[in-house]
C-alpha atoms as a PDB file:
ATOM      1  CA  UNK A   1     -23.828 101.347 -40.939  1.00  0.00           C
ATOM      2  CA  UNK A   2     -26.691 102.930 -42.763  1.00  0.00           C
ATOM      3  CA  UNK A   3     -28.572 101.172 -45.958  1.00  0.00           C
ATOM      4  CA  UNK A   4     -26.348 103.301 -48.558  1.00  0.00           C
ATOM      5  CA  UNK A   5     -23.329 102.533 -46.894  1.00  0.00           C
ATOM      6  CA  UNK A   6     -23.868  98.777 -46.736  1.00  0.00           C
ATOM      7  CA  UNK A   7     -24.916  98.643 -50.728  1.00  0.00           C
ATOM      8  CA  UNK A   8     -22.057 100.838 -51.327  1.00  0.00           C
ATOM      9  CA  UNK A   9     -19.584  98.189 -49.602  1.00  0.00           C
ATOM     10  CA  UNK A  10     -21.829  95.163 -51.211  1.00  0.00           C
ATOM     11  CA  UNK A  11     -21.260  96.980 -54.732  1.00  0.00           C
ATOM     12  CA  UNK A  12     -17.617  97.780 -53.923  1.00  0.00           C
ATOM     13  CA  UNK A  13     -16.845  94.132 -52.825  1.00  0.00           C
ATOM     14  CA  UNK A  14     -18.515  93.028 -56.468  1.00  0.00           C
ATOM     15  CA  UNK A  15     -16.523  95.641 -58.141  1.00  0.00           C
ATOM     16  CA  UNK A  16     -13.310  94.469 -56.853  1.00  0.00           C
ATOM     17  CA  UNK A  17     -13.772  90.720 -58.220  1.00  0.00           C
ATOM     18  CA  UNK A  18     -14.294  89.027 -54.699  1.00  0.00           C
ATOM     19  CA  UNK A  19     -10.593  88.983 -53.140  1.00  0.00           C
ATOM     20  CA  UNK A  20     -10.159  86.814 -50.114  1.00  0.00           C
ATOM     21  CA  UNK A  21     -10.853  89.993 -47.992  1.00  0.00           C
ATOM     22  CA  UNK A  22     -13.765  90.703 -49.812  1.00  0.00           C
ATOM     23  CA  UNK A  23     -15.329  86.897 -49.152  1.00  0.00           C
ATOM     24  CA  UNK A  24     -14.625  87.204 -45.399  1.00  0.00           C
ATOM     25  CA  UNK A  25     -16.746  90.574 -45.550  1.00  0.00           C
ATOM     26  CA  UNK A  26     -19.737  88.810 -47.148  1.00  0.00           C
ATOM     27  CA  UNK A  27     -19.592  85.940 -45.100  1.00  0.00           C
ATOM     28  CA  UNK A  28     -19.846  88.711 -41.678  1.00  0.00           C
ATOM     29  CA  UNK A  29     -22.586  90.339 -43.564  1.00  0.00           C
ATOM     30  CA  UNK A  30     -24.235  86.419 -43.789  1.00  0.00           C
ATOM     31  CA  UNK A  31     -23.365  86.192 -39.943  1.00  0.00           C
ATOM     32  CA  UNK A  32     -25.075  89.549 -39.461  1.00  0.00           C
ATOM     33  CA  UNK A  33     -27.820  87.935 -41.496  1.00  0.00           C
ATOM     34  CA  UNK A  34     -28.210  84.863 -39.748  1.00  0.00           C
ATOM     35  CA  UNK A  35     -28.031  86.699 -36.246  1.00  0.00           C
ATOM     36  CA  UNK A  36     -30.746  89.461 -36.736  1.00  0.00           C
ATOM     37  CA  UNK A  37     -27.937  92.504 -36.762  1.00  0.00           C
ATOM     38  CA  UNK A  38     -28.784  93.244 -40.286  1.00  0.00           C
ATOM     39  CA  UNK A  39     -32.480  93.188 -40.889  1.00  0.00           C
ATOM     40  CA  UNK A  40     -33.456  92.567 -44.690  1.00  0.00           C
ATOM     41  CA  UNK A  41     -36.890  94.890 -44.928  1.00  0.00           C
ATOM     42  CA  UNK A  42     -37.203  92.633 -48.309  1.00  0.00           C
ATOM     43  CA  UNK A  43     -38.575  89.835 -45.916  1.00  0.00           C
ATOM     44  CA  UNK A  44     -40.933  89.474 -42.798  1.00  0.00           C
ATOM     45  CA  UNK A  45     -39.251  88.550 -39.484  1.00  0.00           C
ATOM     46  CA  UNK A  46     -40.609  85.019 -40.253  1.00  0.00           C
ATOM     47  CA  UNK A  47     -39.120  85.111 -43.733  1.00  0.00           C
ATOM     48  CA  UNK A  48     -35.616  86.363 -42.854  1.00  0.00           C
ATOM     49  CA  UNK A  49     -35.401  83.222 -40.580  1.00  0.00           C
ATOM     50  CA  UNK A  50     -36.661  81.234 -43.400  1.00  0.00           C
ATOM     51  CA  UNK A  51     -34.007  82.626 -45.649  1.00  0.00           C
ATOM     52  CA  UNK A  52     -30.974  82.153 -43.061  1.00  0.00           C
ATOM     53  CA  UNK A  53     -32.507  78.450 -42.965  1.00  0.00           C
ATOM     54  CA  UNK A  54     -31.219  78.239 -46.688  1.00  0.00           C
ATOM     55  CA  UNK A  55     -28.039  78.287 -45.033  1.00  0.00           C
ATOM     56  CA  UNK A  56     -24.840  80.458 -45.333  1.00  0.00           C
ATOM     57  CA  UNK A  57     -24.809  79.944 -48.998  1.00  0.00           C
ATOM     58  CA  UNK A  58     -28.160  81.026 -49.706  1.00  0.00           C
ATOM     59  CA  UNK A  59     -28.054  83.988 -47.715  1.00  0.00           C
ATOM     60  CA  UNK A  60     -24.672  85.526 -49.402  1.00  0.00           C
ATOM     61  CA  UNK A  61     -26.310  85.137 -52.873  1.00  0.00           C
ATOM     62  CA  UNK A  62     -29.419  86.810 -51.601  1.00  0.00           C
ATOM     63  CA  UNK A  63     -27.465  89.928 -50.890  1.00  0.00           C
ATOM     64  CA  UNK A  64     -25.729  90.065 -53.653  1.00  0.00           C
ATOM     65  CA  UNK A  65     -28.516  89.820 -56.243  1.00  0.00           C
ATOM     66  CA  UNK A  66     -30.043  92.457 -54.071  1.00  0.00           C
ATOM     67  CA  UNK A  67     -27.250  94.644 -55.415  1.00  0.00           C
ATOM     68  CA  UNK A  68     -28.380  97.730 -57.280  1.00  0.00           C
ATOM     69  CA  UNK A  69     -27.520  96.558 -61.436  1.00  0.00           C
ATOM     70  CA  UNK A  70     -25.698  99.413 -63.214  1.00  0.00           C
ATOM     71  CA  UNK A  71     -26.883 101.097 -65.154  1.00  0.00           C
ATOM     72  CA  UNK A  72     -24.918 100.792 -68.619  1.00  0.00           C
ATOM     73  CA  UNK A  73     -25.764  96.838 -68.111  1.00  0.00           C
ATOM     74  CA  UNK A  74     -29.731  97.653 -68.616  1.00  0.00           C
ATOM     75  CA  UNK A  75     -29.889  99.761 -72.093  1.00  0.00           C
ATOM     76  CA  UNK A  76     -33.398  98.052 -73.243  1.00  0.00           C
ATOM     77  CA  UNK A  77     -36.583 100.248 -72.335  1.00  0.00           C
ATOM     78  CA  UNK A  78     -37.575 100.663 -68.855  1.00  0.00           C
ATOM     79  CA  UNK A  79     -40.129  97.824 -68.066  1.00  0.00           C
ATOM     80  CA  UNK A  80     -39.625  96.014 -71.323  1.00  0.00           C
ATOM     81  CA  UNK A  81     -38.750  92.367 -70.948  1.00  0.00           C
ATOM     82  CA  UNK A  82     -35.468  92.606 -72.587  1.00  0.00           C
ATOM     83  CA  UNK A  83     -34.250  95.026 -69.497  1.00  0.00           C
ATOM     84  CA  UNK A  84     -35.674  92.051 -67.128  1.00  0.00           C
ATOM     85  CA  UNK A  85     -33.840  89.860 -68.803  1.00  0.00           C
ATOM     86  CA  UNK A  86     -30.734  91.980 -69.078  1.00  0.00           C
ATOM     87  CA  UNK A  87     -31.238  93.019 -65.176  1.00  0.00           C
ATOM     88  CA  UNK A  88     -31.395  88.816 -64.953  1.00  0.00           C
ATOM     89  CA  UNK A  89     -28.050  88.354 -66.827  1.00  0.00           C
ATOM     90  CA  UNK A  90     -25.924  91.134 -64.964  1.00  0.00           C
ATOM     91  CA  UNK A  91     -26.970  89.019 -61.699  1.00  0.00           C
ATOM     92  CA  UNK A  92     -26.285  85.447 -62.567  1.00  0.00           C
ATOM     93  CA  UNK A  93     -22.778  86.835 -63.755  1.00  0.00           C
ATOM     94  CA  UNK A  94     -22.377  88.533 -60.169  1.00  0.00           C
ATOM     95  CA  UNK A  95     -23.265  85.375 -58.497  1.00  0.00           C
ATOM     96  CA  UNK A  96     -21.560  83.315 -60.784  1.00  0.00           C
ATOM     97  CA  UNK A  97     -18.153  85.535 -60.206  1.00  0.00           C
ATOM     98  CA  UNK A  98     -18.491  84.759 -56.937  1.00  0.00           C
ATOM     99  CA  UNK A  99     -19.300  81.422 -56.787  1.00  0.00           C
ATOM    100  CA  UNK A 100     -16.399  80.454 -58.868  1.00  0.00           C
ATOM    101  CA  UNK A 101     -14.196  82.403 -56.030  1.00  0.00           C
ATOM    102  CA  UNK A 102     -16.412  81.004 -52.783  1.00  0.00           C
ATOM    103  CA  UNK A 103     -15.759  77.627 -54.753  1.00  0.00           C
ATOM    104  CA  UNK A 104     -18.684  76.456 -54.972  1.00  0.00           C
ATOM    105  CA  UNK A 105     -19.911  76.886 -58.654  1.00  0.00           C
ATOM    106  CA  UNK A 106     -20.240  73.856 -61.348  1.00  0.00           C
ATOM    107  CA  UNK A 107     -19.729  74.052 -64.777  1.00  0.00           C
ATOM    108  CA  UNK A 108     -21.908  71.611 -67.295  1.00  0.00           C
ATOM    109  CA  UNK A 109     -23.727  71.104 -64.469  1.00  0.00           C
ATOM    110  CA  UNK A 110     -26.206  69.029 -66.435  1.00  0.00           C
ATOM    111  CA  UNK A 111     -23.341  66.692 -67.432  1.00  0.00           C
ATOM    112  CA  UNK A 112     -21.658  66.506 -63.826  1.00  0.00           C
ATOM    113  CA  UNK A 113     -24.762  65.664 -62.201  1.00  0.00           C
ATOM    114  CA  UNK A 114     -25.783  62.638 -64.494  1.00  0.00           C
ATOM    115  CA  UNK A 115     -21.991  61.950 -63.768  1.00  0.00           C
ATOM    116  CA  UNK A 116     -22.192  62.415 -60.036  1.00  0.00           C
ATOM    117  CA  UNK A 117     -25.782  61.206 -59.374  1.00  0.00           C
ATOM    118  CA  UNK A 118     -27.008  59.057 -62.861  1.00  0.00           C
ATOM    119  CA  UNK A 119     -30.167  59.406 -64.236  1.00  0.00           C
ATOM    120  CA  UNK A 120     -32.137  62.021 -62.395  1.00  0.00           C
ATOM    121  CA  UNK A 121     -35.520  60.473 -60.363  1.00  0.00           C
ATOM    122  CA  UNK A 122     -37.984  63.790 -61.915  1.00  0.00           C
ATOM    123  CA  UNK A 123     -37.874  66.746 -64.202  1.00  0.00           C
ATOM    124  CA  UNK A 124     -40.326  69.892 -63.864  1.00  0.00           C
ATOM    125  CA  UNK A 125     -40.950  72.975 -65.527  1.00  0.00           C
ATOM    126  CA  UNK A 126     -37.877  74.317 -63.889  1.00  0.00           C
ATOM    127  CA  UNK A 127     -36.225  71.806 -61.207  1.00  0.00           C
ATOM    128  CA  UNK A 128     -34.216  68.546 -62.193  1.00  0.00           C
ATOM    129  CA  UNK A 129     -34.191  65.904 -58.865  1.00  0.00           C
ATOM    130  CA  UNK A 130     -31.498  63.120 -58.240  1.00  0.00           C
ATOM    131  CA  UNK A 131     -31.369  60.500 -55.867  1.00  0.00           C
ATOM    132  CA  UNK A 132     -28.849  61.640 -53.295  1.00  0.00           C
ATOM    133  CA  UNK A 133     -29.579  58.715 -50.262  1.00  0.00           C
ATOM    134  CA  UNK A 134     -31.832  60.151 -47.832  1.00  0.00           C
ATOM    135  CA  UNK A 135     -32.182  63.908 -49.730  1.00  0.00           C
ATOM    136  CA  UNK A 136     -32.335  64.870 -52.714  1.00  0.00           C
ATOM    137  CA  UNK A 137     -30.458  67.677 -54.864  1.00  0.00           C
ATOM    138  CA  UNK A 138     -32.221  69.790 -57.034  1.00  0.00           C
ATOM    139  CA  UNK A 139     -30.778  71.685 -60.052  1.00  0.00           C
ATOM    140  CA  UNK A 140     -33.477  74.784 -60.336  1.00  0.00           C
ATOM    141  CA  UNK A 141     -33.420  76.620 -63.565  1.00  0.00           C
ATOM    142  CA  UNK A 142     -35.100  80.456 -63.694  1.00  0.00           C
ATOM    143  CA  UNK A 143     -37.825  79.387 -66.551  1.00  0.00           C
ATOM    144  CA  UNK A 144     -40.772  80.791 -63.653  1.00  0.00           C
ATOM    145  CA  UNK A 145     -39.144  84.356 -62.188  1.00  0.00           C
ATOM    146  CA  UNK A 146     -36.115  85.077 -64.635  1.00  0.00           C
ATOM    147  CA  UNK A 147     -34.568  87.187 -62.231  1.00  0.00           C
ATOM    148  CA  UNK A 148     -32.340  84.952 -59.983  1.00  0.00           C
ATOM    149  CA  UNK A 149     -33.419  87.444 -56.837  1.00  0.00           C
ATOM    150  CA  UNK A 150     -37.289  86.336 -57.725  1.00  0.00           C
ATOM    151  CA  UNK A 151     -35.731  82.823 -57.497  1.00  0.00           C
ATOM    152  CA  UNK A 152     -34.064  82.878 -54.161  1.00  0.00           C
ATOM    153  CA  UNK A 153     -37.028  84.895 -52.630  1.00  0.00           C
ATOM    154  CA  UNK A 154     -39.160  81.561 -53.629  1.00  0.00           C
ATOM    155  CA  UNK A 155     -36.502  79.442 -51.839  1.00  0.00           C
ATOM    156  CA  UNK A 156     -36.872  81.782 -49.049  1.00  0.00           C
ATOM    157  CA  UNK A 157     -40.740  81.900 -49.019  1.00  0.00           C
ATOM    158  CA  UNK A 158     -40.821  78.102 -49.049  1.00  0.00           C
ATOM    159  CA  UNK A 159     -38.388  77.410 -46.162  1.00  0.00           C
ATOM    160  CA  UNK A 160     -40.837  79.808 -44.483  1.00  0.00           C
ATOM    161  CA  UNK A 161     -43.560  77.905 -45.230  1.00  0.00           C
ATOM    162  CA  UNK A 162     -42.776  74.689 -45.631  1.00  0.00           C
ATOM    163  CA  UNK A 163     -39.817  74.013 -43.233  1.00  0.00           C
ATOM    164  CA  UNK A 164     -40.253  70.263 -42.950  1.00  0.00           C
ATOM    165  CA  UNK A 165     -39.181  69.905 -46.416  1.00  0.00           C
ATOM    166  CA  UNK A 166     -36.437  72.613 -46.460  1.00  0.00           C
ATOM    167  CA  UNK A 167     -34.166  74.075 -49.250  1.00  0.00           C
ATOM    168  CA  UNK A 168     -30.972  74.688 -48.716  1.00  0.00           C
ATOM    169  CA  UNK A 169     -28.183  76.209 -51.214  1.00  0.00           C
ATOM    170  CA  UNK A 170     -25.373  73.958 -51.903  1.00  0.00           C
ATOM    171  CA  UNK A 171     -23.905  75.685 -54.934  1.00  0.00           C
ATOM    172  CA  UNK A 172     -24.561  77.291 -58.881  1.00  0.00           C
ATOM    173  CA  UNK A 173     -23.863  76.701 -62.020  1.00  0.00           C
ATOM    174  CA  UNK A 174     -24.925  76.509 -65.773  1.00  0.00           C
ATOM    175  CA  UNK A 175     -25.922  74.024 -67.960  1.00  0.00           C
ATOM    176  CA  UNK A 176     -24.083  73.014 -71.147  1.00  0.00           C
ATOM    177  CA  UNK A 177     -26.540  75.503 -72.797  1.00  0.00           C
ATOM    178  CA  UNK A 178     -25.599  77.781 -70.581  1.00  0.00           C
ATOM    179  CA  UNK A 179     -28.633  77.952 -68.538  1.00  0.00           C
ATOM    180  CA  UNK A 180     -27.570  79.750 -64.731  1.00  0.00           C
ATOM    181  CA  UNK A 181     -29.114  77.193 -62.177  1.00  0.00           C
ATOM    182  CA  UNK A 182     -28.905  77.191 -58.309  1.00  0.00           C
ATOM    183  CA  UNK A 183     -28.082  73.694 -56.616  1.00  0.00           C
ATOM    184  CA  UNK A 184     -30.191  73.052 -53.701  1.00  0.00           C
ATOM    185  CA  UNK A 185     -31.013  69.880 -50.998  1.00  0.00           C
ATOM    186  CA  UNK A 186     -34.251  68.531 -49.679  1.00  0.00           C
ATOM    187  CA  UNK A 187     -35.000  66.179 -47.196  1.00  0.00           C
ATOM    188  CA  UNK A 188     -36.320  63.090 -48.959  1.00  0.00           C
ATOM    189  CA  UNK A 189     -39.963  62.142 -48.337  1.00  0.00           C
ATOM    190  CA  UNK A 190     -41.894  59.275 -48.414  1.00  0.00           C
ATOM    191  CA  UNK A 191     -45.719  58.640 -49.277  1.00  0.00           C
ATOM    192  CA  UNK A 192     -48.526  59.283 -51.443  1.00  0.00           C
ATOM    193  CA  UNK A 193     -50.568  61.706 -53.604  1.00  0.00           C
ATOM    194  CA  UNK A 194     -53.529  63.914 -51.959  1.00  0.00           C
ATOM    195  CA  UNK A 195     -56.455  64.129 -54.128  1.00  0.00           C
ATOM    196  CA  UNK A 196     -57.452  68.332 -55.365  1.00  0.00           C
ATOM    197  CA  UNK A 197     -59.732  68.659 -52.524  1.00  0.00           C
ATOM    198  CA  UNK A 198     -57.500  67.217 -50.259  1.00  0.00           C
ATOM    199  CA  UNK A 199     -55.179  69.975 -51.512  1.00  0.00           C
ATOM    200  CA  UNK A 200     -57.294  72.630 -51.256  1.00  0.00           C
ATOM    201  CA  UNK A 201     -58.133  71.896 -47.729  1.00  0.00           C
ATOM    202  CA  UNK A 202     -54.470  71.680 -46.653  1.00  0.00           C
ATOM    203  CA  UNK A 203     -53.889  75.074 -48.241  1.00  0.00           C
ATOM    204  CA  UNK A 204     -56.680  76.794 -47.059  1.00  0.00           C
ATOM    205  CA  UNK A 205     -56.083  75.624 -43.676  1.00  0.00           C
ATOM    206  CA  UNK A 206     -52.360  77.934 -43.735  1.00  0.00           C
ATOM    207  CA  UNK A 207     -54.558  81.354 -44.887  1.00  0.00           C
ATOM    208  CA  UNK A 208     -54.452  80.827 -48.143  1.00  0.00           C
ATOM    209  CA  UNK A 209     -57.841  81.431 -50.775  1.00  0.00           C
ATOM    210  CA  UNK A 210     -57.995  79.849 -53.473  1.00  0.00           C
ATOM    211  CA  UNK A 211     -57.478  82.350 -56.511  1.00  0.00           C
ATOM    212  CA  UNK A 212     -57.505  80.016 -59.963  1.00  0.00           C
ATOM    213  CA  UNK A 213     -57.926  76.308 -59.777  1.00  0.00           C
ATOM    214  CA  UNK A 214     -56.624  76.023 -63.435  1.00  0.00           C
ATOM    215  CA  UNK A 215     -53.325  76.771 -62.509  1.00  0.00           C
ATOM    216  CA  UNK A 216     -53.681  75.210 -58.577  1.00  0.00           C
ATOM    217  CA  UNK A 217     -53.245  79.412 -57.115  1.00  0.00           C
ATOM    218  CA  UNK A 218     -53.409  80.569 -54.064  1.00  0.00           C
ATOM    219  CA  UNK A 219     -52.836  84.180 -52.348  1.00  0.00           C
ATOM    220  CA  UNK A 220     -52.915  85.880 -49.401  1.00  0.00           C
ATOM    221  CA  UNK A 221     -52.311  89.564 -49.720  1.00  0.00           C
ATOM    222  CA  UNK A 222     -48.904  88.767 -49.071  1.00  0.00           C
ATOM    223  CA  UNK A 223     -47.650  85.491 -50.690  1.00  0.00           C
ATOM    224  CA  UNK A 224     -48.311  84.093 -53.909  1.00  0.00           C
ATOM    225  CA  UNK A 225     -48.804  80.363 -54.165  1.00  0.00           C
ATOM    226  CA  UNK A 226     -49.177  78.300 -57.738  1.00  0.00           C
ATOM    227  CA  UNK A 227     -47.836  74.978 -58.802  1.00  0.00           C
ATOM    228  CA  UNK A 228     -49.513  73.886 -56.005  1.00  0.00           C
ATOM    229  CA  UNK A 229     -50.864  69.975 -57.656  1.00  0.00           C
ATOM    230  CA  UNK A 230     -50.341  66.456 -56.928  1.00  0.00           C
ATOM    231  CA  UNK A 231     -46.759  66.257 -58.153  1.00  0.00           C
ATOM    232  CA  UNK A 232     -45.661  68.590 -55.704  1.00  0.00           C
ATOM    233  CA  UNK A 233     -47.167  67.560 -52.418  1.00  0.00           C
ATOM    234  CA  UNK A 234     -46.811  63.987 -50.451  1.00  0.00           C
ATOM    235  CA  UNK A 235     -49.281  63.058 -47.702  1.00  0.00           C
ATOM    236  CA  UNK A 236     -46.995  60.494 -45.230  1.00  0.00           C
ATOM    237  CA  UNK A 237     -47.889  57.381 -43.939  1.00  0.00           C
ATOM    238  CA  UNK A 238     -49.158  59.402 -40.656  1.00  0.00           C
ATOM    239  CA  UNK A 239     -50.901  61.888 -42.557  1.00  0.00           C
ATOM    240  CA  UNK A 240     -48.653  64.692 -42.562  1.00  0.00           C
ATOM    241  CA  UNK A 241     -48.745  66.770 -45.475  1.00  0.00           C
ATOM    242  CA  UNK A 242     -44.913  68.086 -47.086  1.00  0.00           C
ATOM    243  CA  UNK A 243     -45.077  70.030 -49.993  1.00  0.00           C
ATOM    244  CA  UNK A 244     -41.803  69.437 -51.725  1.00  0.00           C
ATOM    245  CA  UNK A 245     -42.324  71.959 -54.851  1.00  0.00           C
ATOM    246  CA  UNK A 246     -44.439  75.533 -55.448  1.00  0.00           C
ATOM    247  CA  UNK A 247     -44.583  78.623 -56.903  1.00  0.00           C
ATOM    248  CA  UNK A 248     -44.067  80.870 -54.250  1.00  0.00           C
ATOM    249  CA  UNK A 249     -43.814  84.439 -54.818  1.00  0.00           C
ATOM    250  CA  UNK A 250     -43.676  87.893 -52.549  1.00  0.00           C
ATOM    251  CA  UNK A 251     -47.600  89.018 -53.531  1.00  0.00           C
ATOM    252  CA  UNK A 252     -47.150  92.394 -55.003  1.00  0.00           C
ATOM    253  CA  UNK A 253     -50.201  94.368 -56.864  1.00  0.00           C
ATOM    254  CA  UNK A 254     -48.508  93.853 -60.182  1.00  0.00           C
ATOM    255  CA  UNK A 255     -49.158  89.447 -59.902  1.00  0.00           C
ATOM    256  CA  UNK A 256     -52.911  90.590 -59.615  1.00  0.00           C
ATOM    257  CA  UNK A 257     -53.658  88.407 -57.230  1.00  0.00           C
ATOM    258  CA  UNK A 258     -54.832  91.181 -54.891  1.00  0.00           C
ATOM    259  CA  UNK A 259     -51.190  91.493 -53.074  1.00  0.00           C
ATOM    260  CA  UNK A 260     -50.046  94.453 -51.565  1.00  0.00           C
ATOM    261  CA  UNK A 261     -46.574  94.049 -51.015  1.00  0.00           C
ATOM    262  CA  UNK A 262     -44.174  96.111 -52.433  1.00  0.00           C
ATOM    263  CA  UNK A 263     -40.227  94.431 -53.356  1.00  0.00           C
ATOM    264  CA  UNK A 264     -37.597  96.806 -51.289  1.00  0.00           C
ATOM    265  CA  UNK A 265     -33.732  95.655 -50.599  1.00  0.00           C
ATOM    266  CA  UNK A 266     -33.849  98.019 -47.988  1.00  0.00           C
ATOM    267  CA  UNK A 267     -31.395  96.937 -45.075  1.00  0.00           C
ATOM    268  CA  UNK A 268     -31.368  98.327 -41.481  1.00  0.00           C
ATOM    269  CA  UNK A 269     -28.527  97.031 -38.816  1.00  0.00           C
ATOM    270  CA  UNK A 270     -29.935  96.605 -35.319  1.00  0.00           C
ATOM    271  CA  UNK A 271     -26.724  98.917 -33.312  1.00  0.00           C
ATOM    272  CA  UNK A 272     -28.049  97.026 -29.606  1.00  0.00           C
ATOM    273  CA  UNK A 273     -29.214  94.597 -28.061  1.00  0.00           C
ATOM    274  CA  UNK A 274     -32.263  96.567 -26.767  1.00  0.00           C
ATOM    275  CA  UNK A 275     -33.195  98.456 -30.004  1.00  0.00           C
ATOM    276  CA  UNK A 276     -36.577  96.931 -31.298  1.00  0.00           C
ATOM    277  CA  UNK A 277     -36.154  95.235 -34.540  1.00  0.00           C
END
């Protein structure tokens, strides 16, 4: 199957309103996925892995908000914010079609987690976090990247980097506002704050250079890291570091942060066994 051909079938299977036929398609594209037959040029080999480790859930969505938007659902100026945000609408309602069919999407999700969980344990500038015994569930809103692709690359990018502390996809769903959010688990950890340089050392020690200590940045010239403060990292009892929140972005030219990655949703399906991925 070529790249046109697979987006064709991707776009077709949205098209059609996800039939039973059509789910068992997208879940052989996720096995596909998972296995290394279908290589997302999106991500690094690394970074497919840490994408697949999102689970089944998290990989399905991923294709589909790599779906080509058409065109009579973008009608704002070409690289105006109101055609990002329009671009961000058509795919929540994609993913959200499709969650409600997969079964896994929540409505007043705000309301049915206070419900399900009580009063949640921490709110950021886009996650909510409840008590869930030995993880936690998140409730991750699109305040930092808008575009729920840009959202499920940072998943992807932090289960990369960060696999002790994990993210994996459980669900979606919108607030009583009607905010789209994506329901995700973490592994529940233990310990206490690092101190900035503390931080900086840790970071440093993965590649990274510090970029703006204002705003806690970090780059290589391919990922993007920000958020990255005391909140959002726990040293353990033993030492270990586990950074359970970031910023984490693919570093392209236009974040200025000296990247020089570009985004593609370029697919390529590996035909044997032998062929070189």
């Amino acid at each position: 199957m070529t790249n046109n051909e697979f987006w064709s079938s991707v776009s077709a299977i949205i098209s059609n309103g996800f039939n039973n036929e059509d789910l068992v398609k997208l879940e052989n594209y996720a096995e596909q996925f998972i296995n290394r037959q279908l290589l997302f040029e999106r991500y690094t080999q690394s970074e497919q892995y840490g994408c697949a480790e999102g689970g089944r859930l998290h990989v399905i969505v991923t294709i589909l908000a790599g779906a080509e938007t058409p065109a009579d659902k973008l009608t704002a100026p070409r690289g105006s914010f109101k055609r990002e945000c329009q671009r961000a609408e058509a795919q929540a309602a994609v993913l959200e079609s499709w969650a409600k069919a997969a079964g896994c999407w929540v409505d007043d999700i705000d309301v049915a987690f206070e419900k399900s969980f009580g009063k949640q344990l921490a709110e950021g500038g886009e996650a909510h976090v409840y008590d869930n015994g030995t993880t936690i569930v998140k409730r991750i809103g699109l305040d930092y990247y808008i575009l729920p692709e840009l959202a499920l690359d940072r998943i992807t990018l932090h289960n990369t980097l960060f696999p002790e502390t994990k993210l994996v996809v459980l669900g979606l769903g919108r607030t009583s506002d009607g905010n789209f959010q994506i329901i995700v688990q973490q592994t529940f950890i233990h310990g206490t704050s690092l101190t900035d340089e503390e931080i900086c050392n840790y970071v440093e020690s993965l590649g990274f250079k510090l970029i703006n200590p204002r705003n806690w940045t970090y780059a290589t010239s391919s990922i993007y890291l920000s958020d990255m403060h005391n909140e959002n990292l726990i040293k353990s009892p033993g030492g270990n570091v586990f950074v359970i929140d970031c910023d984490v972005r693919i570093n392209t030219p236009e974040l200025k942060c000296n990247g020089t990655r570009q985004l593609t949703n370029h697919v390529r399906f590996i035909e044997s066994a032998f062929e070189n991925p």
